[in-house]
C-alpha atoms as a PDB file:
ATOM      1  CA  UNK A   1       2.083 -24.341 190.632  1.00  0.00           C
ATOM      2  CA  UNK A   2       0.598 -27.755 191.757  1.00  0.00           C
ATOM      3  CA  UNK A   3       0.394 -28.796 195.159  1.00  0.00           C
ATOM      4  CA  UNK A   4       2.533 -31.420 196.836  1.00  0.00           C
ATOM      5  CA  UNK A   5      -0.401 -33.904 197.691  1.00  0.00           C
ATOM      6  CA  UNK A   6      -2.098 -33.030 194.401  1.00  0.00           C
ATOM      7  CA  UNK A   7       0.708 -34.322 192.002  1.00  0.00           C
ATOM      8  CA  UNK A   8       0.664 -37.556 194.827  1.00  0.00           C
ATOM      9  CA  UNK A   9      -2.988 -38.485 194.832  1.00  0.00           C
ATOM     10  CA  UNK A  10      -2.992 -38.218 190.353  1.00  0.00           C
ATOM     11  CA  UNK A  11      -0.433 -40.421 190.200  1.00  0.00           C
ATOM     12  CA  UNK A  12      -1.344 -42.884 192.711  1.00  0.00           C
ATOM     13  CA  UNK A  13      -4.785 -42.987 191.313  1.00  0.00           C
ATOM     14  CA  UNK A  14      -3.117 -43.377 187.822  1.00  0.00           C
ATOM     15  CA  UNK A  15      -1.776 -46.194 188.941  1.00  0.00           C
ATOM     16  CA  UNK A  16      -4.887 -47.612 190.093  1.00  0.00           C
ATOM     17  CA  UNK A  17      -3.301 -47.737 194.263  1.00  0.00           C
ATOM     18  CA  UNK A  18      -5.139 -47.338 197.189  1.00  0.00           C
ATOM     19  CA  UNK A  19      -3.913 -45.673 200.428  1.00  0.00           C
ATOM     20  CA  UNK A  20      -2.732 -49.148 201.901  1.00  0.00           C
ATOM     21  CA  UNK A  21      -1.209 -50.142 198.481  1.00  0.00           C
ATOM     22  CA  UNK A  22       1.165 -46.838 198.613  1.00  0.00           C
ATOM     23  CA  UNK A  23       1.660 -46.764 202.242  1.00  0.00           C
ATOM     24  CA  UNK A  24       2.804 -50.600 202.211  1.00  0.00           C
ATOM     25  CA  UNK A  25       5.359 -49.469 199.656  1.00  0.00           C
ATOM     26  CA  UNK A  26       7.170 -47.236 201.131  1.00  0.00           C
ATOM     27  CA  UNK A  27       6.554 -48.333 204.618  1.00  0.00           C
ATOM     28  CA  UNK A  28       4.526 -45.685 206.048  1.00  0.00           C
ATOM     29  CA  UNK A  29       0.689 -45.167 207.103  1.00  0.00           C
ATOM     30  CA  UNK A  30      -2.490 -44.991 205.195  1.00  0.00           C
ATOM     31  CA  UNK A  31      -3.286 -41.985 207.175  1.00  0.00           C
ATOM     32  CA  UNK A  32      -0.389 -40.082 206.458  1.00  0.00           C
ATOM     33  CA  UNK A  33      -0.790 -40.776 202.794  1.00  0.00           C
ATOM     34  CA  UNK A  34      -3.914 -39.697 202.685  1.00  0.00           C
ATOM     35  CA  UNK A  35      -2.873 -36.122 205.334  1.00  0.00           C
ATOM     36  CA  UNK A  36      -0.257 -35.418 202.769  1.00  0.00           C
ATOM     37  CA  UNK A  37      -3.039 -35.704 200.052  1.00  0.00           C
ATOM     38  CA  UNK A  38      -5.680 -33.860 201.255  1.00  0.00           C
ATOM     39  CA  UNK A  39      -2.618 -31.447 202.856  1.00  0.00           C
ATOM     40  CA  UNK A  40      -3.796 -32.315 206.399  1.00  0.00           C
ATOM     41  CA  UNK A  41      -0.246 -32.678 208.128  1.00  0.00           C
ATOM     42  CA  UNK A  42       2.937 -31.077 206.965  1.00  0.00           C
ATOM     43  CA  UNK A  43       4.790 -32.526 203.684  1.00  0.00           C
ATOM     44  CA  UNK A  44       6.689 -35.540 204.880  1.00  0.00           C
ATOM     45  CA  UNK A  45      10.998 -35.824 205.528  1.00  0.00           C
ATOM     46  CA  UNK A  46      12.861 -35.547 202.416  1.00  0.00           C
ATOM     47  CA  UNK A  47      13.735 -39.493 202.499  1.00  0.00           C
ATOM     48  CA  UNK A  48      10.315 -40.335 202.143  1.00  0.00           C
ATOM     49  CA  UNK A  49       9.361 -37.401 199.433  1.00  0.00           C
ATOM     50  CA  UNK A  50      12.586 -39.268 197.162  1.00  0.00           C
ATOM     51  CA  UNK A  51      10.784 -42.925 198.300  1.00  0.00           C
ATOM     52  CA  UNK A  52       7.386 -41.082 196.520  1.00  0.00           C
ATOM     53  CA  UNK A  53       8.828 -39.772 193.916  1.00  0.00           C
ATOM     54  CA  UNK A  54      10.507 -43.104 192.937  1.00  0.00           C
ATOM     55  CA  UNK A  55       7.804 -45.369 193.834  1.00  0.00           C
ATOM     56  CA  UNK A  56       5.912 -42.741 191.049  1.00  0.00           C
ATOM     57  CA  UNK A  57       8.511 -42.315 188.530  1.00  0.00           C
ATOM     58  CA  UNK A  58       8.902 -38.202 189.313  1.00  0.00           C
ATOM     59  CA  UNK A  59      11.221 -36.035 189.334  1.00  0.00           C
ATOM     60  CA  UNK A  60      12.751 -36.295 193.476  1.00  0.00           C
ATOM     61  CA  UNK A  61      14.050 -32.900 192.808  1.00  0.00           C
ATOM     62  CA  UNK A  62      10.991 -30.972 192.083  1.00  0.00           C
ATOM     63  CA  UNK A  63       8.674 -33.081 194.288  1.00  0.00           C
ATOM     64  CA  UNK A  64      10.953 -32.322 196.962  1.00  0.00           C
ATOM     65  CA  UNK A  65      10.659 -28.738 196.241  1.00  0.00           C
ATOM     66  CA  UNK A  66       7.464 -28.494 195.796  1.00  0.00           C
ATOM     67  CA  UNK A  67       7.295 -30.554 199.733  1.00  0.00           C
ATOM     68  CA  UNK A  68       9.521 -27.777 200.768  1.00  0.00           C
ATOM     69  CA  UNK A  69       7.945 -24.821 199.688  1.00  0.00           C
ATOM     70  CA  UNK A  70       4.524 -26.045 201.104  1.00  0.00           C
ATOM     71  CA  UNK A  71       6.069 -26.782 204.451  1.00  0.00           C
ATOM     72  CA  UNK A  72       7.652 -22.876 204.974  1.00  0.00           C
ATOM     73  CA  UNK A  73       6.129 -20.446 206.984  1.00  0.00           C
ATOM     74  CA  UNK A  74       3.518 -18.412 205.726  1.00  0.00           C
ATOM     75  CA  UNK A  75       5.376 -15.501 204.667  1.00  0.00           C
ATOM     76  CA  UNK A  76       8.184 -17.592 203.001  1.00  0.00           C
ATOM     77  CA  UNK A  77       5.663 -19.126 200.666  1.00  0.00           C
ATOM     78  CA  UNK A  78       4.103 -15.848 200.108  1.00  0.00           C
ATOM     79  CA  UNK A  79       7.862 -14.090 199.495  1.00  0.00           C
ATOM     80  CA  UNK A  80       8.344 -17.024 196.780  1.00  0.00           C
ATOM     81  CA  UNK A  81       5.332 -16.813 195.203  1.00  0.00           C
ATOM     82  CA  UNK A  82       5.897 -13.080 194.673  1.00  0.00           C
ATOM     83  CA  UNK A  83       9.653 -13.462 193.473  1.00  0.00           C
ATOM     84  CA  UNK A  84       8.854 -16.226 191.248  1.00  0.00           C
ATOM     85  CA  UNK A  85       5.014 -15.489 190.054  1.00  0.00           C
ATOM     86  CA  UNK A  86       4.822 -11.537 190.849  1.00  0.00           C
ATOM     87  CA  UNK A  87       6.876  -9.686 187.795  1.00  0.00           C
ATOM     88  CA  UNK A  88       4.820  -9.933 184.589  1.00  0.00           C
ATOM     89  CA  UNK A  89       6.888  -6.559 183.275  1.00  0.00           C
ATOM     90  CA  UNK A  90       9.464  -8.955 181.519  1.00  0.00           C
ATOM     91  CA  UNK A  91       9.339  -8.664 177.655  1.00  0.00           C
ATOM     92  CA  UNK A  92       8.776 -11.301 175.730  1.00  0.00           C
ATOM     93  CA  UNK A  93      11.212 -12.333 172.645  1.00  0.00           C
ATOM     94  CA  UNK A  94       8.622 -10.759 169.284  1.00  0.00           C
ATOM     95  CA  UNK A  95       8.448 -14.001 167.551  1.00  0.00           C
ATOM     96  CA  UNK A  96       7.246 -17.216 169.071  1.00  0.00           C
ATOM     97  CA  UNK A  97       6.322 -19.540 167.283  1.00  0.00           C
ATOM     98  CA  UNK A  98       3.226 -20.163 169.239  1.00  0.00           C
ATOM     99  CA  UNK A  99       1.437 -19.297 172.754  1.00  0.00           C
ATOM    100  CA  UNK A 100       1.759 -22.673 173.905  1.00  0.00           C
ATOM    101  CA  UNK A 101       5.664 -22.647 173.697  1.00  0.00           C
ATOM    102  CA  UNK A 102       6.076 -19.135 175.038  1.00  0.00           C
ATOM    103  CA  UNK A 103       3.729 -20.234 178.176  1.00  0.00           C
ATOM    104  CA  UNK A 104       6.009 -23.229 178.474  1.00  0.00           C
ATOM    105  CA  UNK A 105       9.019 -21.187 178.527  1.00  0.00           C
ATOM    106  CA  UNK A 106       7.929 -18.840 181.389  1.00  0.00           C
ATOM    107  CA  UNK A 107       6.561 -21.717 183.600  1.00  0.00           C
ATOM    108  CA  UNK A 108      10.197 -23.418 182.870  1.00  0.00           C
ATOM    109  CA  UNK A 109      11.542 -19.960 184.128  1.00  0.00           C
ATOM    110  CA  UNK A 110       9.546 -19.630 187.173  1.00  0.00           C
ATOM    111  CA  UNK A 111      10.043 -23.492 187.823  1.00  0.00           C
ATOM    112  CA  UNK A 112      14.324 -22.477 188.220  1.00  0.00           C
ATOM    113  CA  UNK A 113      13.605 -19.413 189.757  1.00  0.00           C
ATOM    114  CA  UNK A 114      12.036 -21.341 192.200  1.00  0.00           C
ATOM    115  CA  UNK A 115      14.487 -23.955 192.706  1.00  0.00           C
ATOM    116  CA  UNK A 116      16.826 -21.626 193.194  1.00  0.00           C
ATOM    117  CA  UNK A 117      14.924 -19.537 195.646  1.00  0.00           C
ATOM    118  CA  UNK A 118      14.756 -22.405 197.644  1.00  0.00           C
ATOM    119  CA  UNK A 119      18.145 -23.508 197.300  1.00  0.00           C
ATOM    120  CA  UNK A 120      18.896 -19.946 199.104  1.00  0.00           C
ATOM    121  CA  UNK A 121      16.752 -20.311 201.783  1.00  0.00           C
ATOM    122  CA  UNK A 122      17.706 -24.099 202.439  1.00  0.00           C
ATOM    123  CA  UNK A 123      21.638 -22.532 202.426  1.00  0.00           C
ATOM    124  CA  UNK A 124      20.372 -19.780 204.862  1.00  0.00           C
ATOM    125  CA  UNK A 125      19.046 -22.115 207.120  1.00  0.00           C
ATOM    126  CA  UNK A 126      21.794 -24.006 207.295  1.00  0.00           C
ATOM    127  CA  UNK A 127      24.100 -21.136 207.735  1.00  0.00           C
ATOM    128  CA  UNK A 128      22.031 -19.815 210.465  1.00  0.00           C
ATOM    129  CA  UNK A 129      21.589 -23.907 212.587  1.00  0.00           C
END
């Protein structure tokens, strides 16, 4: 799984955007861009992950999970890595046409579990406020 300020740092730079050039667009510091890069403050509110993620042309969904999942405790991240990445013990269907498409279809499967893990969690947390 990438990290949050990993997937915004490639695409700014293949853009060919400096800090001030992204944090002029969506009206925020060059500091904070660059602490969300280098994962030096916490993943930013989920209006400005959506700003990012249109500003880059991604996916506001995922980037937002991806922003979520980075900013949960310790032991939350570590309980969703192991419910999404831990169980290898699945059988795989006997003919694929190649490894490439089978390794596509388990990251695709890990990528829902994952959104749904977290869709769980956010519904806890509400549930619980």
């Amino acid at each position: 799984m990438q990290r949050f300020g990993t997937i915004l740092r490639r695409a700014r730079l293949a853009r060919g955007w400096t800090l001030d050039d992204v944090a002029r667009r969506v009206r925020s510091h060059k500091g904070y861009i660059s602490g969300m890069e280098n994962r030096n403050v916490n993943p930013p509110s989920a209006t400005l992950v959506l700003k990012l993620a249109q500003l880059y042309e991604l996916d506001g969904t995922e980037l937002l999970l991806l922003a979520i999942a980075e900013k949960a405790p310790k032991q939350v991240r570590a309980e969703l890595n192991r419910r999404v990445f831990g169980s290898k013990s699945r059988a795989h269907p006997k003919k694929v046409a190649s490894r490439e498409k089978m390794k596509l279809r388990r990251i695709s499967s890990k990528a829902e579990r994952l959104r749904l893990l977290v869709e769980e969690l956010l519904e806890e947390v509400h549930t619980v406020s």
